[in-house]
N, C-alpha and C. Protein backbone atom coordinates (compact mmCIF):
# COMPACT_ATOMS: atom_id res chain seq x y z
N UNK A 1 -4.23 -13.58 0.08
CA UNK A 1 -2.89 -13.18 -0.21
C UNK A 1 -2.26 -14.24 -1.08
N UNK A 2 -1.26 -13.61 -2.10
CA UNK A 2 -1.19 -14.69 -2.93
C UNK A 2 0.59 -14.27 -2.82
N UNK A 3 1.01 -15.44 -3.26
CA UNK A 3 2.52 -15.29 -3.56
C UNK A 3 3.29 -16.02 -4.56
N UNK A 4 3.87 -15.29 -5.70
CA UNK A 4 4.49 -16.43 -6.64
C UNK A 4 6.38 -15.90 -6.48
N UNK A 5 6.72 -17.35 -6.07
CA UNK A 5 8.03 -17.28 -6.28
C UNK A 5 8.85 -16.80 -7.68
N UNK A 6 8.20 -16.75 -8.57
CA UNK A 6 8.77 -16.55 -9.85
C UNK A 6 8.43 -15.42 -10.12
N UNK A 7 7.64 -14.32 -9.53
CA UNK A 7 7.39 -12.90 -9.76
C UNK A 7 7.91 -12.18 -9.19
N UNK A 8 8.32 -10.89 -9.79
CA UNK A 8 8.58 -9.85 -9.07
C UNK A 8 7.67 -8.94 -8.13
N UNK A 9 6.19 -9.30 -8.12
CA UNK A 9 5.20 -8.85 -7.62
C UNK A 9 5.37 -8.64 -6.32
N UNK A 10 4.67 -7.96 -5.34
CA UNK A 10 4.76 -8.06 -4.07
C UNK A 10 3.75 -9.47 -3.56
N UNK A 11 4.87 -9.83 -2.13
CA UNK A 11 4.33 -10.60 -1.58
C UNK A 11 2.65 -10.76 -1.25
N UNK A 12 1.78 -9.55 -1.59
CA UNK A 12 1.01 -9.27 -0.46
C UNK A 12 -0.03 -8.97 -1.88
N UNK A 13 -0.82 -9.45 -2.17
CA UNK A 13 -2.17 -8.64 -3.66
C UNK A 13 -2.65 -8.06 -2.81
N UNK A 14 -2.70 -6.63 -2.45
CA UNK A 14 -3.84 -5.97 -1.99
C UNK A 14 -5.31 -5.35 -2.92
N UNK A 15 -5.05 -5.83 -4.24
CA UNK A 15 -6.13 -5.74 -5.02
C UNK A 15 -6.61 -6.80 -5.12
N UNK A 16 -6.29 -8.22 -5.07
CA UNK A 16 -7.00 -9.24 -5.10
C UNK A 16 -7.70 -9.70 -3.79
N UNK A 17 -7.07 -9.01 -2.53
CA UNK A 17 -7.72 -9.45 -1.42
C UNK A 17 -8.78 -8.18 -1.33
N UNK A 18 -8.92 -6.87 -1.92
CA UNK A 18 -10.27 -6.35 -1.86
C UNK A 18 -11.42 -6.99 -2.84
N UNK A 19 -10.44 -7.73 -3.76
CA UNK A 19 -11.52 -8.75 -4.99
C UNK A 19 -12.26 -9.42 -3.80
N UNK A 20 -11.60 -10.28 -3.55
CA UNK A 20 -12.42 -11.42 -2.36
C UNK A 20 -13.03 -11.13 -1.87
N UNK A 21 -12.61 -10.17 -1.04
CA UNK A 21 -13.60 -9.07 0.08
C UNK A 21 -14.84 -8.75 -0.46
N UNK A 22 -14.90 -8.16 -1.60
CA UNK A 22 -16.64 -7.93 -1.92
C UNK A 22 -16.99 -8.98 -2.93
N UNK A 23 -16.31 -10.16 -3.06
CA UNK A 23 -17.09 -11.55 -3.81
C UNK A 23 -17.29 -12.11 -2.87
N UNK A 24 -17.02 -11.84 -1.54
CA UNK A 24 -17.29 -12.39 -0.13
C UNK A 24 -18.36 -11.97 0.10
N UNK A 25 -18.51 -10.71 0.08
CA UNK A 25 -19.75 -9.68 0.67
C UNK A 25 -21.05 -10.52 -0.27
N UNK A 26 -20.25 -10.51 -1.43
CA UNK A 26 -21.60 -10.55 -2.58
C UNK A 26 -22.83 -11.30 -2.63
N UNK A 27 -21.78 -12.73 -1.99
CA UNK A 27 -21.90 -13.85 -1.11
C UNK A 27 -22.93 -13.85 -0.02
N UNK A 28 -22.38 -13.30 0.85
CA UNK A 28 -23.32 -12.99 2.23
C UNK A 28 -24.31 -12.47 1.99
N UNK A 29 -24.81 -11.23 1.02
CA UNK A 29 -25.73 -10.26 1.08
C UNK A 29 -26.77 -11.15 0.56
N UNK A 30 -26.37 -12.01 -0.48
CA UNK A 30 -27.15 -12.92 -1.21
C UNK A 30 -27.70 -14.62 -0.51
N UNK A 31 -27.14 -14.62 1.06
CA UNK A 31 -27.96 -14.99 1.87
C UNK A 31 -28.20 -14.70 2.71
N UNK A 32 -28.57 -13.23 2.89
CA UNK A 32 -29.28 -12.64 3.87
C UNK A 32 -30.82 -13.05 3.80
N UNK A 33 -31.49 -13.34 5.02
CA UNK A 33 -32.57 -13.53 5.19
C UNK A 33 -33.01 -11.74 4.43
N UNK A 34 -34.77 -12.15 3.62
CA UNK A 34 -35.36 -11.00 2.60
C UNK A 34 -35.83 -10.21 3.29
N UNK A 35 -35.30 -9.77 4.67
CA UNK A 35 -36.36 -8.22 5.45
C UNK A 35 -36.18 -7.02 4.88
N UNK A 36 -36.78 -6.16 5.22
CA UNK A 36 -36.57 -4.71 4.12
C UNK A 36 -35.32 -4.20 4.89
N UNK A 37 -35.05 -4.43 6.08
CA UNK A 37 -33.95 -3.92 6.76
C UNK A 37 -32.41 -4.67 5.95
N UNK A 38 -32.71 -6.13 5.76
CA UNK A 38 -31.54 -6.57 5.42
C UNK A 38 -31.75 -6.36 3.82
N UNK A 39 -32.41 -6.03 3.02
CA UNK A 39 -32.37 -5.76 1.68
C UNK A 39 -31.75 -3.89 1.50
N UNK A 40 -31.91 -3.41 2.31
CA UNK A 40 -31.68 -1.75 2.10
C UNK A 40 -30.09 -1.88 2.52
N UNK A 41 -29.80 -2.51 3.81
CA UNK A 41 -28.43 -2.21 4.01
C UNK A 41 -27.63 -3.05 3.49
N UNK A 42 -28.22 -4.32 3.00
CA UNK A 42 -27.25 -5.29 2.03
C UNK A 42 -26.86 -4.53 0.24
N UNK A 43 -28.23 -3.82 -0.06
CA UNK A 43 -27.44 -2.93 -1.43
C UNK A 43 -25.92 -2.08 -1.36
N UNK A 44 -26.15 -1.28 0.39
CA UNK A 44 -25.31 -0.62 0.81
C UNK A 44 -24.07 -1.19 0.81
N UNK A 45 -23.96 -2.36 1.39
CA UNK A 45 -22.68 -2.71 1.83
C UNK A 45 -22.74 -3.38 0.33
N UNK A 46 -22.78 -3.78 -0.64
CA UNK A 46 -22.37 -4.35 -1.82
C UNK A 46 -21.97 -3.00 -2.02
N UNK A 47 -22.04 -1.78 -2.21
CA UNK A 47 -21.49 -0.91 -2.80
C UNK A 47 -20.71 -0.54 -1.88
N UNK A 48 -20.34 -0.58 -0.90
CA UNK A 48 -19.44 -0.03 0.02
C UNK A 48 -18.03 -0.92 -0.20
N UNK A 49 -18.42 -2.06 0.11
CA UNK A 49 -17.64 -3.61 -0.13
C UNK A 49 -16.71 -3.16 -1.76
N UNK A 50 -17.64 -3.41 -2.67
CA UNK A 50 -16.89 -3.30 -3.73
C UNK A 50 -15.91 -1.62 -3.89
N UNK A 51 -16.19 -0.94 -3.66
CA UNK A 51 -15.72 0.71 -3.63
C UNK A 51 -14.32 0.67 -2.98
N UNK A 52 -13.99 -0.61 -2.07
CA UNK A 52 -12.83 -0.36 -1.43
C UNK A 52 -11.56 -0.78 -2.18
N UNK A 53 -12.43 -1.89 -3.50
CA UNK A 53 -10.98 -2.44 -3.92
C UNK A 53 -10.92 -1.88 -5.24
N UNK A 54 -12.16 -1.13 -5.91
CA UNK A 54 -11.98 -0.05 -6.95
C UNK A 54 -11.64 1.14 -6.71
N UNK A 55 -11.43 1.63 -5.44
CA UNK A 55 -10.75 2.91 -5.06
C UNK A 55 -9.63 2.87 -5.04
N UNK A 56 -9.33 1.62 -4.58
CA UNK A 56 -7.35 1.18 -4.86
C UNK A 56 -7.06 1.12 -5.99
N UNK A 57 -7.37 0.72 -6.92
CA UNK A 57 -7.04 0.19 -8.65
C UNK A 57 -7.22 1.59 -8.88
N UNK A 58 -8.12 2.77 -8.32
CA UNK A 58 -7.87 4.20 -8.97
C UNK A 58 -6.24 4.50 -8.19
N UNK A 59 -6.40 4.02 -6.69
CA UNK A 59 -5.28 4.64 -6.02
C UNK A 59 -3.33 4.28 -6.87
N UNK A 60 -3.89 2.84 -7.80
CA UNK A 60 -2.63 2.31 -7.90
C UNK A 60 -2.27 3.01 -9.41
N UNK A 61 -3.29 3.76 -10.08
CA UNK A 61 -3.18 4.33 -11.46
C UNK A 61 -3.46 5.85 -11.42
N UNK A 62 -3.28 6.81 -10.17
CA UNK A 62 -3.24 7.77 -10.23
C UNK A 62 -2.26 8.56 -10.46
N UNK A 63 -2.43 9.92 -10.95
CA UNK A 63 -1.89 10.62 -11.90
C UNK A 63 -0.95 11.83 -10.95
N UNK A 64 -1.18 11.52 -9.93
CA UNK A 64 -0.32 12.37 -9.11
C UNK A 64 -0.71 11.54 -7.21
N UNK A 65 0.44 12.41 -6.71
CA UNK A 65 0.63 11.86 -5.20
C UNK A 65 -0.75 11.80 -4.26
N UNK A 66 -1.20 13.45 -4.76
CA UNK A 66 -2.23 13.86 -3.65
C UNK A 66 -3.91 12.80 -4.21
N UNK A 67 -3.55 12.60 -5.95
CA UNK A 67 -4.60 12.10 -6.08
C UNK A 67 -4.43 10.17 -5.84
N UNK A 68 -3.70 10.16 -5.48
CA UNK A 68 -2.98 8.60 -5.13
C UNK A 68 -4.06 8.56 -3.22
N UNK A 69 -3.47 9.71 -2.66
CA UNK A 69 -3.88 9.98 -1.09
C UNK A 69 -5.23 9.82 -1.24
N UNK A 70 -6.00 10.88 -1.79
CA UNK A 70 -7.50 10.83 -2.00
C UNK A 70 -7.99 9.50 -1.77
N UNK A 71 -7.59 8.27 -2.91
CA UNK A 71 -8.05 7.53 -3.55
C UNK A 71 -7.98 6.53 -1.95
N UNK A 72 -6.65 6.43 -1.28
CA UNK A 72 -6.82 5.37 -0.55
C UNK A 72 -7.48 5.96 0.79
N UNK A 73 -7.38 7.30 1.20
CA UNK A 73 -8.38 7.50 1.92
C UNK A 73 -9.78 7.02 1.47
N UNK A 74 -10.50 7.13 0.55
CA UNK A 74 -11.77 6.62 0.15
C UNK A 74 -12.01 5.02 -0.11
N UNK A 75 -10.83 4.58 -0.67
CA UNK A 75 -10.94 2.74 0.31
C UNK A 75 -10.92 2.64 1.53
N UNK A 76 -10.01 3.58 2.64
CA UNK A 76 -10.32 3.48 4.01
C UNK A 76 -11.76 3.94 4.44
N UNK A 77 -12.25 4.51 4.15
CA UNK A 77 -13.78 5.26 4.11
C UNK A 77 -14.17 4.19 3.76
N UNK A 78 -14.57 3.54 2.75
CA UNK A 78 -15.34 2.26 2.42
C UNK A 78 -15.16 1.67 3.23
N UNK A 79 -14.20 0.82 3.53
CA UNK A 79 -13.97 -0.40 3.90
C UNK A 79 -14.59 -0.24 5.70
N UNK A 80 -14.22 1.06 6.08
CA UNK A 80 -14.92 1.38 7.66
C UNK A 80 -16.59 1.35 7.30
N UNK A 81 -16.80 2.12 5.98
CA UNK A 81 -18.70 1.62 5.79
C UNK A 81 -18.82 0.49 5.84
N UNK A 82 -18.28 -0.49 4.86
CA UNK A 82 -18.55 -2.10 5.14
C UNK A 82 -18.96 -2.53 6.74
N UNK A 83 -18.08 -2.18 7.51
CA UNK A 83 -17.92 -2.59 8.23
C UNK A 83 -19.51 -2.43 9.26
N UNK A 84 -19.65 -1.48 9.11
CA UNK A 84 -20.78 -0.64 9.57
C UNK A 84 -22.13 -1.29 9.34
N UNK A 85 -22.74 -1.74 8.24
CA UNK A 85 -23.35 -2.15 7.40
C UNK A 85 -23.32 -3.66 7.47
N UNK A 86 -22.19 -4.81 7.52
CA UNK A 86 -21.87 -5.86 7.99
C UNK A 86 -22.78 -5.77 9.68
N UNK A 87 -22.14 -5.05 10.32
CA UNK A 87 -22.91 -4.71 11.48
C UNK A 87 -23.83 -5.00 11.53
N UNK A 88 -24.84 -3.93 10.97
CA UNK A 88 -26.10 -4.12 11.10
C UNK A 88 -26.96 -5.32 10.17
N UNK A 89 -26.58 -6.09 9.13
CA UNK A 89 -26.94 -6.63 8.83
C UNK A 89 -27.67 -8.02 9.71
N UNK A 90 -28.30 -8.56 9.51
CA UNK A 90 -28.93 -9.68 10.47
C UNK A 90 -28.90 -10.87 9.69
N UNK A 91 -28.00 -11.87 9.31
CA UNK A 91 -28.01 -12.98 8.88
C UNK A 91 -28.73 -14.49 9.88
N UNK A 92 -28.41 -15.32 8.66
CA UNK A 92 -28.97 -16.40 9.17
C UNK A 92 -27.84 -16.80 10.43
N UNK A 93 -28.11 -17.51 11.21
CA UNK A 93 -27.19 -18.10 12.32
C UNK A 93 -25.92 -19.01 11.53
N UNK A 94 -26.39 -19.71 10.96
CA UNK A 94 -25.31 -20.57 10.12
C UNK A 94 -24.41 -19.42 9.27
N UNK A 95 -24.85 -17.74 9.08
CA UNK A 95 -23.58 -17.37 8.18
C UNK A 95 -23.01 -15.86 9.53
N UNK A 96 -23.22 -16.19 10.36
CA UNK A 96 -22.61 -15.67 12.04
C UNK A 96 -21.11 -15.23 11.93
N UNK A 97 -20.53 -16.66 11.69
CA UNK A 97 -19.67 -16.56 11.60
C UNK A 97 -18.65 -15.86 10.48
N UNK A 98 -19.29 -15.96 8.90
CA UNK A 98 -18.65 -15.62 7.83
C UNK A 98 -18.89 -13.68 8.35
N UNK A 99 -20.29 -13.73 8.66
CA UNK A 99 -20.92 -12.12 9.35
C UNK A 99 -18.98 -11.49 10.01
N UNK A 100 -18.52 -12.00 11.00
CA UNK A 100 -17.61 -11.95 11.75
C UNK A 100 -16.08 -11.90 11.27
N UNK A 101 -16.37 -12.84 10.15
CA UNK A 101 -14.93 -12.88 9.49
C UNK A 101 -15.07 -11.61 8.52
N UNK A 102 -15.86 -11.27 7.99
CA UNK A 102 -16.26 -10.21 7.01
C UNK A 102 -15.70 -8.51 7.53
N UNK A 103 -16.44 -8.91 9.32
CA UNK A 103 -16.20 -7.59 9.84
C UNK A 103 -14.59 -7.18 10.69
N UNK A 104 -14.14 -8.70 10.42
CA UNK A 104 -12.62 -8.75 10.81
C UNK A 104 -11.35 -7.86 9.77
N UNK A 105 -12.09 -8.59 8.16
CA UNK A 105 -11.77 -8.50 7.46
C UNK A 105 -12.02 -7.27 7.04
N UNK A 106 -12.75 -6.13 6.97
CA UNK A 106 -12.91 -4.66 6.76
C UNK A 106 -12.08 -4.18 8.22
N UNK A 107 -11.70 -4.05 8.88
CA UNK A 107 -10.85 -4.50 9.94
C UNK A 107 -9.69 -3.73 9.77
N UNK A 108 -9.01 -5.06 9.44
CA UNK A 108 -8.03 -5.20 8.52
C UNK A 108 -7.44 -4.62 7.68
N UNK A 109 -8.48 -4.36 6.04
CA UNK A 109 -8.27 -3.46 5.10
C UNK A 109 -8.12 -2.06 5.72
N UNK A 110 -8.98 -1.54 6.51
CA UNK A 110 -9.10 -0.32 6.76
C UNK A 110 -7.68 0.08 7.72
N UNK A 111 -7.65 -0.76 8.27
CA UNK A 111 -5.70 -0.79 8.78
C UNK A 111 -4.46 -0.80 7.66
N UNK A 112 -4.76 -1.61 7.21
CA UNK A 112 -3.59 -1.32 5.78
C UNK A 112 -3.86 0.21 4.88
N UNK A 113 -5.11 0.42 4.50
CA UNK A 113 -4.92 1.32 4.21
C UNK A 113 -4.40 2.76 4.69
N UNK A 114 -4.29 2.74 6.30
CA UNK A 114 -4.30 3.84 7.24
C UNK A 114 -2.78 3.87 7.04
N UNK A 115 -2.12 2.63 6.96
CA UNK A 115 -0.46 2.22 7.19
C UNK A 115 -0.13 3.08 5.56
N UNK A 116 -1.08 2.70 4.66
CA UNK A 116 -0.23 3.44 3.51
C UNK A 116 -0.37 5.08 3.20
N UNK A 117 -1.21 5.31 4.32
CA UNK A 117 -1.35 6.65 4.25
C UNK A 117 -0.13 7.21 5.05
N UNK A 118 0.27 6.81 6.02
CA UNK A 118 0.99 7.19 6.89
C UNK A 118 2.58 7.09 6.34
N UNK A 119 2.56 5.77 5.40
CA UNK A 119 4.07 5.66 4.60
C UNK A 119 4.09 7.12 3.72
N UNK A 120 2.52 7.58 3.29
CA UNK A 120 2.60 8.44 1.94
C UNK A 120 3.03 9.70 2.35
N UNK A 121 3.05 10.38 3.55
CA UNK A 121 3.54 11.30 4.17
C UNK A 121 4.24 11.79 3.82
């Protein structure tokens, strides 16, 4: 979350914190120990990961209401796959913890996005 006193921006980047989120993932997947299990579901969650904060950048440039709705339902959809996929992944012990913050963090997103569905009403 970023904040500049001199902008009119909102307090809160929700496009830069889905940036992080899958340069985070990108991160992790890329030290996942090489099993075929953690290579099949680590492609997954890189595409799941990234889908949540390019579904918003569609959600924040859409061309109407319902296609605004679509868009952040399908970052909430992602961001619950991440999560899924984080799951099952099997990292090294030393990245346990980032494993945890990751699945906090799809969490999270998938809560904000539910909140802006519910404002969009």
């Amino acid at each position: 979350m970023t904040e500049n006193p001199n902008s009119k921006q909102p307090k809160y980047d929700l496009e830069g914190r889905c940036l992080i989120f899958a340069k985070r993932t990108n991160i992790y997947v890329n030290n996942l120990p090489g099993t075929i299990s953690n290579l099949e579901n680590g492609k997954q969650l890189v595409r799941s990961a990234g889908s949540v904060g390019a579904n918003y950048i569609e959600a924040n440039e859409s061309l109407s209401k319902r296609d605004f709705v679509m868009r952040i339902k399908i970052s909430r959809k992602e961001a619950k796959e991440s999560q899924f996929w984080l799951t099952l992944s099997e990292p090294k012990s030393e990245f346990q913890k980032e494993q945890n913050e990751l699945i906090q963090e799809s969490i999270e997103l998938r809560k904000i996005f539910g909140a802006i569905l519910e404002k969009s009403k």
